[in-house]
PDB file of N, CA and C in Angstrom:
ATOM      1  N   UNK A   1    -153.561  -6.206  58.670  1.00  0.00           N
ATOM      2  CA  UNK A   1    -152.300  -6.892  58.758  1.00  0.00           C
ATOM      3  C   UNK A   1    -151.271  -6.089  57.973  1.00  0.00           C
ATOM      4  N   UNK A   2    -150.084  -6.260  58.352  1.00  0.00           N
ATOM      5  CA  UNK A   2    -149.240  -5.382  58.101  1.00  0.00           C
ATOM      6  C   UNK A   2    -147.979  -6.381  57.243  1.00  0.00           C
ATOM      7  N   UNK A   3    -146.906  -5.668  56.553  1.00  0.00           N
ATOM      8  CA  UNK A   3    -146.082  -6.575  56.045  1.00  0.00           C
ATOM      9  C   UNK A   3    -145.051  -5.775  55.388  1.00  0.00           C
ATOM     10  N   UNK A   4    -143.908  -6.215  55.502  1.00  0.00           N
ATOM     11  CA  UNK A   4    -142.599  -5.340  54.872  1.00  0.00           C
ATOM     12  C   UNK A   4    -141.732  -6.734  53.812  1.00  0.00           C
ATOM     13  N   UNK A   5    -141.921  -5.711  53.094  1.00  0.00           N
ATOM     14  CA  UNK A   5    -141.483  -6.682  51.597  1.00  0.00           C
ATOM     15  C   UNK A   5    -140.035  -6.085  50.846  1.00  0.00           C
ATOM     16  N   UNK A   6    -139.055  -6.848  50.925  1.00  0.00           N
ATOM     17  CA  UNK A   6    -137.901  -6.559  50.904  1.00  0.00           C
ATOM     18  C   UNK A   6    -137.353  -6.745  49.346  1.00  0.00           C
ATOM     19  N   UNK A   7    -137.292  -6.342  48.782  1.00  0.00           N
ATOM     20  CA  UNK A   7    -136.964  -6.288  46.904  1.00  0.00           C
ATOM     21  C   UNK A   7    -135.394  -6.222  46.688  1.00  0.00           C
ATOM     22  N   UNK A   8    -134.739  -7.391  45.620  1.00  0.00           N
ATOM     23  CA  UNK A   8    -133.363  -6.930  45.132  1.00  0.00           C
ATOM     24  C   UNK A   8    -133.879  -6.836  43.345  1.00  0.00           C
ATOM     25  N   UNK A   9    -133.727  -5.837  43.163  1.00  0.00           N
ATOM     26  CA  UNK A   9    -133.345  -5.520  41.404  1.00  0.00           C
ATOM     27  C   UNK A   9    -132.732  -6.165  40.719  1.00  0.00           C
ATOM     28  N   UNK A  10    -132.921  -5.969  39.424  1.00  0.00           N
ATOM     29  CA  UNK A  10    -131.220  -6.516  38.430  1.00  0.00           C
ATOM     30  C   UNK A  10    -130.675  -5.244  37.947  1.00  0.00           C
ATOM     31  N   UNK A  11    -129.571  -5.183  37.800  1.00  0.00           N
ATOM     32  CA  UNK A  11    -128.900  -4.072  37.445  1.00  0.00           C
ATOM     33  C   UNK A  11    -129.507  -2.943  36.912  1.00  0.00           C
ATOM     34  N   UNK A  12    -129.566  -1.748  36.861  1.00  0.00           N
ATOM     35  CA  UNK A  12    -129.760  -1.053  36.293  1.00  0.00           C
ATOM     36  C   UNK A  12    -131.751  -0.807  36.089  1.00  0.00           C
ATOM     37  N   UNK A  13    -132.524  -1.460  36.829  1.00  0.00           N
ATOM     38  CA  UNK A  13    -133.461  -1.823  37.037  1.00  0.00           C
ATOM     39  C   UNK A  13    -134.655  -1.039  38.234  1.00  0.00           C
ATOM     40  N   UNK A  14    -133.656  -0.326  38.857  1.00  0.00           N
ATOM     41  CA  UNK A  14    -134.298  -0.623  40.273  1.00  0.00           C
ATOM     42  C   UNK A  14    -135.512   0.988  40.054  1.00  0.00           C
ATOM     43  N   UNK A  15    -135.551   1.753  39.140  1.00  0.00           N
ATOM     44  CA  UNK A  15    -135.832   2.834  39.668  1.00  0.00           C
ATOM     45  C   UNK A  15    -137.400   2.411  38.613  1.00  0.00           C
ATOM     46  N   UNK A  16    -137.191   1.561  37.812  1.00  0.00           N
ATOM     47  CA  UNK A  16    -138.231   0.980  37.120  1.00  0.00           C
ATOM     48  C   UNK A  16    -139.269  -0.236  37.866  1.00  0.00           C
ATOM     49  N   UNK A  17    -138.565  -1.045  38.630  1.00  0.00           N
ATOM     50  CA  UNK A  17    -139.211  -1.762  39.656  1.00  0.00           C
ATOM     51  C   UNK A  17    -139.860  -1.255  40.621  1.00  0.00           C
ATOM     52  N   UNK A  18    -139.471   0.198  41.369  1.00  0.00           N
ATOM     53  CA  UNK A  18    -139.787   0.966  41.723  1.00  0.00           C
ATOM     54  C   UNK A  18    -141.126   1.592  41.627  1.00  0.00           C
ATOM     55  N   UNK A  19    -141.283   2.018  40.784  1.00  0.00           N
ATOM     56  CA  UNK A  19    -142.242   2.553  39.807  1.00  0.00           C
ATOM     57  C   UNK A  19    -143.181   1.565  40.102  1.00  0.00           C
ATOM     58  N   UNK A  20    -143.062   0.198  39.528  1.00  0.00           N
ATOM     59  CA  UNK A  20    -143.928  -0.769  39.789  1.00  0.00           C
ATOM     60  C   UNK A  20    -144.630  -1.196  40.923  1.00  0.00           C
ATOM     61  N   UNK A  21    -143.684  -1.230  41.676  1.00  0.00           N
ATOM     62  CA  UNK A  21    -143.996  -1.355  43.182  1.00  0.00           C
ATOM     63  C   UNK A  21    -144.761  -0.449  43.748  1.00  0.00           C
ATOM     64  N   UNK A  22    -145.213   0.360  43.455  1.00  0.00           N
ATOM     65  CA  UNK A  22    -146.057   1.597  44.156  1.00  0.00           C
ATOM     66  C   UNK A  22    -147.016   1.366  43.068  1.00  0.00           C
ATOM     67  N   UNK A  23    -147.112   0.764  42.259  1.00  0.00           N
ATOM     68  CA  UNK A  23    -148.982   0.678  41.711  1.00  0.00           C
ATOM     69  C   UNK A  23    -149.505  -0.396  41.921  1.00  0.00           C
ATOM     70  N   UNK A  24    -149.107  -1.274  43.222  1.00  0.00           N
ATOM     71  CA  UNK A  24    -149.528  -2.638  43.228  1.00  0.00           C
ATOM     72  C   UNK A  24    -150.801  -2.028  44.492  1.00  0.00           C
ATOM     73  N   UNK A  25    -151.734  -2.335  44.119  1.00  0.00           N
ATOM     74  CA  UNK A  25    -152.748  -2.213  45.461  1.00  0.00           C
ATOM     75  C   UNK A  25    -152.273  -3.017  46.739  1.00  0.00           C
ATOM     76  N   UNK A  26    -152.674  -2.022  47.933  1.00  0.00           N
ATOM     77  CA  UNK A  26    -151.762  -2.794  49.078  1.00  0.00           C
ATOM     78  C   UNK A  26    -150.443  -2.504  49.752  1.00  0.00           C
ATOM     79  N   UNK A  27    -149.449  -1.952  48.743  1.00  0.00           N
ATOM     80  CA  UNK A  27    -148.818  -1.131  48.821  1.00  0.00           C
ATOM     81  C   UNK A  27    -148.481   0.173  49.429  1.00  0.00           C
ATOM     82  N   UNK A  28    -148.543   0.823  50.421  1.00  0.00           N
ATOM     83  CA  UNK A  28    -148.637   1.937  51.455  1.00  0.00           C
ATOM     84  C   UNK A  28    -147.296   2.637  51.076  1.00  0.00           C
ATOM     85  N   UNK A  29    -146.261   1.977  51.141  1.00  0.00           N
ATOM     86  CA  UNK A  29    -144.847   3.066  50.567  1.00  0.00           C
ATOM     87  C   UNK A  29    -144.016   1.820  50.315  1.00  0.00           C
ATOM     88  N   UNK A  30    -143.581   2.870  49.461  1.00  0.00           N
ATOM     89  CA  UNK A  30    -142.196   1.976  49.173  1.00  0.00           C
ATOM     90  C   UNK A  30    -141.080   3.179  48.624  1.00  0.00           C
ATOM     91  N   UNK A  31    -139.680   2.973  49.124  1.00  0.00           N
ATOM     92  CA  UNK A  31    -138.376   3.397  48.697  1.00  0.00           C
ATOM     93  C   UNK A  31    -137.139   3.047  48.775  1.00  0.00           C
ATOM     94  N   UNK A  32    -136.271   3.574  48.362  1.00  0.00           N
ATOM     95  CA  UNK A  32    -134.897   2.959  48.200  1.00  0.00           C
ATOM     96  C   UNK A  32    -134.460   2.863  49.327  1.00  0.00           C
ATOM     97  N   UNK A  33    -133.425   1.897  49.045  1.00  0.00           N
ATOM     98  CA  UNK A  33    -132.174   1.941  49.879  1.00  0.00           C
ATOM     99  C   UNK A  33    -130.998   1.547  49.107  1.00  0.00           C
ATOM    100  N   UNK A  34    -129.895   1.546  50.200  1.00  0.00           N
ATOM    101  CA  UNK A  34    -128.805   1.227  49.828  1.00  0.00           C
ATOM    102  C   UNK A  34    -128.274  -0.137  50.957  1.00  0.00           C
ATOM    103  N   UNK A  35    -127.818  -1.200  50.138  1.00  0.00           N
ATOM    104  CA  UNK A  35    -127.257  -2.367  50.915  1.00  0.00           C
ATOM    105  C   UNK A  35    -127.442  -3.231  50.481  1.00  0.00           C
ATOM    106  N   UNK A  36    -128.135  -4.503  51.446  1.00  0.00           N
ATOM    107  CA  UNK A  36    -128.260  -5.710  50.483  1.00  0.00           C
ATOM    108  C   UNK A  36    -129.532  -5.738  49.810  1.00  0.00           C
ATOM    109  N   UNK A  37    -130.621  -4.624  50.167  1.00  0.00           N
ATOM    110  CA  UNK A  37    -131.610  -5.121  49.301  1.00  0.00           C
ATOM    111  C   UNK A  37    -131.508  -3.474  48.428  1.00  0.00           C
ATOM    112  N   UNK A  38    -132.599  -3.399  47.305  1.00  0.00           N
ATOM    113  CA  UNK A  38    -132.868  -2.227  46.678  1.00  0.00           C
ATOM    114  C   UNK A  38    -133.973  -1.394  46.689  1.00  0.00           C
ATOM    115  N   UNK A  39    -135.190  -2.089  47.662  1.00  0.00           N
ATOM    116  CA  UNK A  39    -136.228  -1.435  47.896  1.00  0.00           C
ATOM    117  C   UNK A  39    -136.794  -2.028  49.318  1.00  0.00           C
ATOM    118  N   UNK A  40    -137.379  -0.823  50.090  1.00  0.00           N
ATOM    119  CA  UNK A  40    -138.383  -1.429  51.023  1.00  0.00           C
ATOM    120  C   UNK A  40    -139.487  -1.173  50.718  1.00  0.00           C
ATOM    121  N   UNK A  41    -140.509  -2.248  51.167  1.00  0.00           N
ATOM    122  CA  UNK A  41    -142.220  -1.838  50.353  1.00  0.00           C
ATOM    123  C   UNK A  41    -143.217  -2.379  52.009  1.00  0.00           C
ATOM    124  N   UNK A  42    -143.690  -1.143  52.630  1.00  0.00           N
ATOM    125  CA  UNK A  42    -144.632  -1.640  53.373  1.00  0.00           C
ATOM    126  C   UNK A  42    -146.132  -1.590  52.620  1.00  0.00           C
ATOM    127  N   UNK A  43    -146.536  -2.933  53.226  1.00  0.00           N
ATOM    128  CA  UNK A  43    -147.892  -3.583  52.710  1.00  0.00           C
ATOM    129  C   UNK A  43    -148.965  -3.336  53.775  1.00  0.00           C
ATOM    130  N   UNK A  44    -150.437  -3.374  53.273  1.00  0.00           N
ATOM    131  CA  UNK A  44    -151.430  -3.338  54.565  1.00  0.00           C
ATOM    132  C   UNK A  44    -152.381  -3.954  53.297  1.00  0.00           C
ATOM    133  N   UNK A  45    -152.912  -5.290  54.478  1.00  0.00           N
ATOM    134  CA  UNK A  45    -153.960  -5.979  53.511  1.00  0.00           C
ATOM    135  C   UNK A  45    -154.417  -6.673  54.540  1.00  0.00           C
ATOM    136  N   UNK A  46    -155.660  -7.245  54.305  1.00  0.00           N
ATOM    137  CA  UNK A  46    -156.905  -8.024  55.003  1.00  0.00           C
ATOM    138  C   UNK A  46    -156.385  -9.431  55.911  1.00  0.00           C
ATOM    139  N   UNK A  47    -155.410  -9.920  55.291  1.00  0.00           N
ATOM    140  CA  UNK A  47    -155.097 -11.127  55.600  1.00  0.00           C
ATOM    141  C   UNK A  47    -153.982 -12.104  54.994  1.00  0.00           C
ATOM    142  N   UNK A  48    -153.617 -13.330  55.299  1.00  0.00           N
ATOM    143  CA  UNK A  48    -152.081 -13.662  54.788  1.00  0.00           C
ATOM    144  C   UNK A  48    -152.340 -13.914  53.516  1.00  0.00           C
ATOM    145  N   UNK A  49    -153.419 -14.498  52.917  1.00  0.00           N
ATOM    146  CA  UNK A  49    -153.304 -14.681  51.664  1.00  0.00           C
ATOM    147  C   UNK A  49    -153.281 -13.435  50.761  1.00  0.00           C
ATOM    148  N   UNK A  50    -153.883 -12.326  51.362  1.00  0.00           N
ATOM    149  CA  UNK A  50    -153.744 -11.397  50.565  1.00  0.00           C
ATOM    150  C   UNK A  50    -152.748 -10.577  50.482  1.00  0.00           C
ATOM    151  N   UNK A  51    -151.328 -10.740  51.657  1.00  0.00           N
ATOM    152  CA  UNK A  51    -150.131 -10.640  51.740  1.00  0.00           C
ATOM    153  C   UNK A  51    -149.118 -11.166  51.353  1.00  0.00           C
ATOM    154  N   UNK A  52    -149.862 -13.137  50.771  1.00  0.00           N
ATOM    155  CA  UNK A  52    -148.990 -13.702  49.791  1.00  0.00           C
ATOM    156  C   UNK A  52    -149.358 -13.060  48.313  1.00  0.00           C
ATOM    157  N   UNK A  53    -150.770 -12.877  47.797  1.00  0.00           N
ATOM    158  CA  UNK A  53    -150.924 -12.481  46.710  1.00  0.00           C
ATOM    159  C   UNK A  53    -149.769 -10.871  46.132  1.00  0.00           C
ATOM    160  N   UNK A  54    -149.967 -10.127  47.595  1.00  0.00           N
ATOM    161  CA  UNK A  54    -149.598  -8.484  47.345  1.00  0.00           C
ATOM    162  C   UNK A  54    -148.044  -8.420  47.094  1.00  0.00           C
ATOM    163  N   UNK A  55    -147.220  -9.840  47.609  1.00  0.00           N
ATOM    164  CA  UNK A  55    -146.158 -10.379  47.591  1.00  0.00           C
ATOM    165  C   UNK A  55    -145.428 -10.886  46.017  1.00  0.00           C
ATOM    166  N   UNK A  56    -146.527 -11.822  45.950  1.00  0.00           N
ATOM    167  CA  UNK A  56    -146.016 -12.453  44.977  1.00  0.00           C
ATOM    168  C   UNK A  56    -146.225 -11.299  43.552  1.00  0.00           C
ATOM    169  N   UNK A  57    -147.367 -10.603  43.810  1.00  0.00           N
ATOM    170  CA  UNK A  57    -147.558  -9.910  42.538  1.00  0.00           C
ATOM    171  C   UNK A  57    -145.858  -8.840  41.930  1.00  0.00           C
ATOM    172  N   UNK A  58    -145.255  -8.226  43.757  1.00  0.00           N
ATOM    173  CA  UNK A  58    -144.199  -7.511  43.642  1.00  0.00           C
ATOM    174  C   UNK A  58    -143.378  -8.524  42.775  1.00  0.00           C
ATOM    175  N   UNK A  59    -142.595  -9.636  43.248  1.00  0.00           N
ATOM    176  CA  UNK A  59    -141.756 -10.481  42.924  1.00  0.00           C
ATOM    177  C   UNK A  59    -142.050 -10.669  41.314  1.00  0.00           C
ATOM    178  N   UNK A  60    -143.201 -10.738  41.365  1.00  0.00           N
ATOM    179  CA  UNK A  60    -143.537 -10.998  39.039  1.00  0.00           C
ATOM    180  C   UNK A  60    -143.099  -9.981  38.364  1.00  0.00           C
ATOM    181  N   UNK A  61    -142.712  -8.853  38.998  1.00  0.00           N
ATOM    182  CA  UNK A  61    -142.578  -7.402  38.346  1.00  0.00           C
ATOM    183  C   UNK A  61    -141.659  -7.592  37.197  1.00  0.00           C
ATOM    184  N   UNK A  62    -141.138  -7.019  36.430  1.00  0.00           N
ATOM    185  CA  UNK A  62    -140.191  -7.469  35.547  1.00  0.00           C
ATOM    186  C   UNK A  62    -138.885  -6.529  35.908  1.00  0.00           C
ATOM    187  N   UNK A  63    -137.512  -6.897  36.414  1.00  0.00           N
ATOM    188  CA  UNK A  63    -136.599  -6.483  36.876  1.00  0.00           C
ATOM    189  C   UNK A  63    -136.382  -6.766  37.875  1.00  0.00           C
ATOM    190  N   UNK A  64    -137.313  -7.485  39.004  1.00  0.00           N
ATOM    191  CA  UNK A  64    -137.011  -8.231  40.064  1.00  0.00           C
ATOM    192  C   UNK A  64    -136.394  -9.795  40.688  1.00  0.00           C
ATOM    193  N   UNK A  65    -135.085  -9.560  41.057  1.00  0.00           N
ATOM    194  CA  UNK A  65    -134.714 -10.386  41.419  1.00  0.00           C
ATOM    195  C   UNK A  65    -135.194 -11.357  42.284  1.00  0.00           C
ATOM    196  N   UNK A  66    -135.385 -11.018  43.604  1.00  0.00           N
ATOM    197  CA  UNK A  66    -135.721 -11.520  44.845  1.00  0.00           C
ATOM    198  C   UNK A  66    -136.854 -10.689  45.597  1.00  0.00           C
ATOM    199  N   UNK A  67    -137.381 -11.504  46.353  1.00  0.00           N
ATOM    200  CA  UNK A  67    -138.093 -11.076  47.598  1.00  0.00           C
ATOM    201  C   UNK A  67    -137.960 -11.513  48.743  1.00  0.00           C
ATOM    202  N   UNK A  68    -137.890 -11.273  49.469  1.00  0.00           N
ATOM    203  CA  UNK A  68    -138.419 -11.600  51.138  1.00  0.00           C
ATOM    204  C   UNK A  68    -139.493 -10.916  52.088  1.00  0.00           C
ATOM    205  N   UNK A  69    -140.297 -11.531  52.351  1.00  0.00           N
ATOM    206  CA  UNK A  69    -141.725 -10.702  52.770  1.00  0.00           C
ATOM    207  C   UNK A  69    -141.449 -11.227  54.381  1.00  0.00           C
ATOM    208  N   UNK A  70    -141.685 -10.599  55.669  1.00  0.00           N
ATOM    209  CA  UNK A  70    -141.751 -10.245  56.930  1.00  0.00           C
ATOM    210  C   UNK A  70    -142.971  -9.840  56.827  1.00  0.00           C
ATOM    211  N   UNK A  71    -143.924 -10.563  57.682  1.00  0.00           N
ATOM    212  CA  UNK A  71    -145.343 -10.097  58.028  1.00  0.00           C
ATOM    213  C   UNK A  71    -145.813  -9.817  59.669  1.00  0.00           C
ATOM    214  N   UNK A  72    -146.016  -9.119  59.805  1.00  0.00           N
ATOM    215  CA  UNK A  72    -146.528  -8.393  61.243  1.00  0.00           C
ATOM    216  C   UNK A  72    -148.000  -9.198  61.553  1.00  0.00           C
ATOM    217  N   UNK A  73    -148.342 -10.178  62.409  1.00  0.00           N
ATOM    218  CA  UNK A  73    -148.814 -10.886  62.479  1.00  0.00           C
ATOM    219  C   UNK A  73    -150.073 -10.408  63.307  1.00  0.00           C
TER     220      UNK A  73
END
């Protein structure tokens, strides 16, 4: 299962959230952008719970604002 996980930072934050986001197991890539969000993070994991877990773990990061997770079903 597949999943794109959409990250907003807090100021000055993002290249440290960043960082974070790529040592979460599950995690396949992640990089910047520019717009309304500050990172894209594609996910690959077994199943939805393990796409809410791979989710929620991003969102706990410290410097993260928001998430929105899109899962490829």
């Amino acid at each position: 299962m597949q999943a794109c996980v959409l990250v907003r930072a807090l100021p000055g934050k993002v290249l440290k959230v960043l960082e974070g986001v790529r040592a979460v197991k599950g995690v396949v890539r992640a990089f910047l952008v520019y717009g309304r969000y500050d990172i894209v993070v594609f996910v690959e994991a077994a199943d939805y719970d393990s796409v809410k877990r791979i989710s929620g773990e991003i969102n706990a990061l410290k410097g993260v604002k928001s998430t929105e997770t899109a899962i490829e079903g």
